[in-house]
Protein backbone atom coordinates (compact mmCIF):
# COMPACT_ATOMS: atom_id res chain seq x y z
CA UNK A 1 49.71 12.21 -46.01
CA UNK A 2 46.55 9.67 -46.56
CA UNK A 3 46.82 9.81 -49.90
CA UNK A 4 50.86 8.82 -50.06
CA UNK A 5 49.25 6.02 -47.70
CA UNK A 6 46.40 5.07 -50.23
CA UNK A 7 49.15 5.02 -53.08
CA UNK A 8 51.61 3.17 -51.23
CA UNK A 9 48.82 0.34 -50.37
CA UNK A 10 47.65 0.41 -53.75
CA UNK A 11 51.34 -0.34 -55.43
CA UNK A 12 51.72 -2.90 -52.84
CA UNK A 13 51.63 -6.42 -53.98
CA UNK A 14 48.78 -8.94 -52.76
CA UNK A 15 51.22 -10.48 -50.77
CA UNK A 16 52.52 -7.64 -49.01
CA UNK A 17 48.72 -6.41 -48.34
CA UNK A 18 48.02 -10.12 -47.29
CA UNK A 19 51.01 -10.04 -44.58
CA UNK A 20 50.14 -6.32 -43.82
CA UNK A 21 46.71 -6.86 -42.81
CA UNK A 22 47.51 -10.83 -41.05
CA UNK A 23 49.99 -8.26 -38.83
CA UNK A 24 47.67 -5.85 -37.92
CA UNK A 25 44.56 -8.81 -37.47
CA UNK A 26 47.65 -10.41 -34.64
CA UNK A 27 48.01 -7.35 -33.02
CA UNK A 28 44.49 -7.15 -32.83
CA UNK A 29 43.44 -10.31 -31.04
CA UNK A 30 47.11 -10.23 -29.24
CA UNK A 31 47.07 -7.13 -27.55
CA UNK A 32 44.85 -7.78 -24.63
CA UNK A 33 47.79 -10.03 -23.51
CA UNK A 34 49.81 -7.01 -22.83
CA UNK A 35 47.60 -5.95 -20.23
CA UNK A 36 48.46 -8.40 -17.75
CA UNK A 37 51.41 -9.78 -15.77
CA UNK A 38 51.02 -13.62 -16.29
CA UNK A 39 49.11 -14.84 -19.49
CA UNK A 40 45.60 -17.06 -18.85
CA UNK A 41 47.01 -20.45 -18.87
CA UNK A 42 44.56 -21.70 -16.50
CA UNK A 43 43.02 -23.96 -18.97
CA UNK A 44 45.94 -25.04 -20.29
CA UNK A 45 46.34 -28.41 -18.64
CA UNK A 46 42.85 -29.24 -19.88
CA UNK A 47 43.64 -29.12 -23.29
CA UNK A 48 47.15 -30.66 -22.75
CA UNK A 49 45.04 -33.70 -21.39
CA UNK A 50 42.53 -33.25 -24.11
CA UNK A 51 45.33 -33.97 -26.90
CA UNK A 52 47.43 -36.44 -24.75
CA UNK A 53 44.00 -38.96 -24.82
CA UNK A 54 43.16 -37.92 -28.72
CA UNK A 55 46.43 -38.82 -30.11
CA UNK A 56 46.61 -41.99 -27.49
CA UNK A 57 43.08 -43.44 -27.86
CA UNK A 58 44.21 -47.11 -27.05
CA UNK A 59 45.42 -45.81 -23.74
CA UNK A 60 42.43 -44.43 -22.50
CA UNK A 61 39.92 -46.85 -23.78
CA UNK A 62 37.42 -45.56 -20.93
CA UNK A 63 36.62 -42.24 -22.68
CA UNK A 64 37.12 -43.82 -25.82
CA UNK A 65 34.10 -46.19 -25.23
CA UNK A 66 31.24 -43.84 -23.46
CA UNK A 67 31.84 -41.52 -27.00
CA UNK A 68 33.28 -39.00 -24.40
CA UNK A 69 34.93 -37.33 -27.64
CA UNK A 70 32.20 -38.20 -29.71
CA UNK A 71 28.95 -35.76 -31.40
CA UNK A 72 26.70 -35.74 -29.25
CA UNK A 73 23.65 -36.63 -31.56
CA UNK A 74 20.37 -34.92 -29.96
CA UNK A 75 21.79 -31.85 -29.98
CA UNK A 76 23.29 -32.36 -33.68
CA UNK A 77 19.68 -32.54 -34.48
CA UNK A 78 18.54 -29.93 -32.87
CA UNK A 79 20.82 -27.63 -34.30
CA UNK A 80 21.22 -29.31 -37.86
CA UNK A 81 19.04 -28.02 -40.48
CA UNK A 82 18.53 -31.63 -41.61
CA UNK A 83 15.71 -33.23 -41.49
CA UNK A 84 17.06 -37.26 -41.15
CA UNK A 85 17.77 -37.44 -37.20
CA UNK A 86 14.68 -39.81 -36.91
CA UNK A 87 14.57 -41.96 -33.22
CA UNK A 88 16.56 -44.91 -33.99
CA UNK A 89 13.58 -48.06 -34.76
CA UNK A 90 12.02 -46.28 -36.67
């Protein structure tokens, strides 16, 4: 029986393998939802609010102007492997 499976999978077209495997990666990561009665949406308004203020930036020009959605750059240095992040002045 493994080996009909190995043939089968072998005759199968990239495509097919491609959707094959994207199916079984989904069921994968999706199956821990089955486990519970209500999904987590608990962080759900956050990034509902998080969008609303990206795609409206004119709106919200408060956390537009502290960089709230901005890189923060000390720890871009720190965790870049460049070596340009010198104190600004300098």
């Amino acid at each position: 029986m493994l080996k009909a499976a190995t043939l089968n999978l072998s005759r199968a077209s990239d495509a097919r393998l491609a959707l094959l495997v994207g199916a079984g990666l989904f069921v994968v990561g999706a199956w821990p939802l089955a486990l519970v009665p209500v999904p987590p949406l608990q962080d759900l308004p956050n990034h509902l609010a998080t969008a609303t203020v990206l795609a409206h930036p004119r709106e919200y020009p408060d956390l537009v102007f502290n960089g709230y959605f901005k890189t923060n750059s000390a720890i871009y240095c720190v965790t870049s492997l460049e070596t340009n992040c010198a104190p600004a002045g300098s």
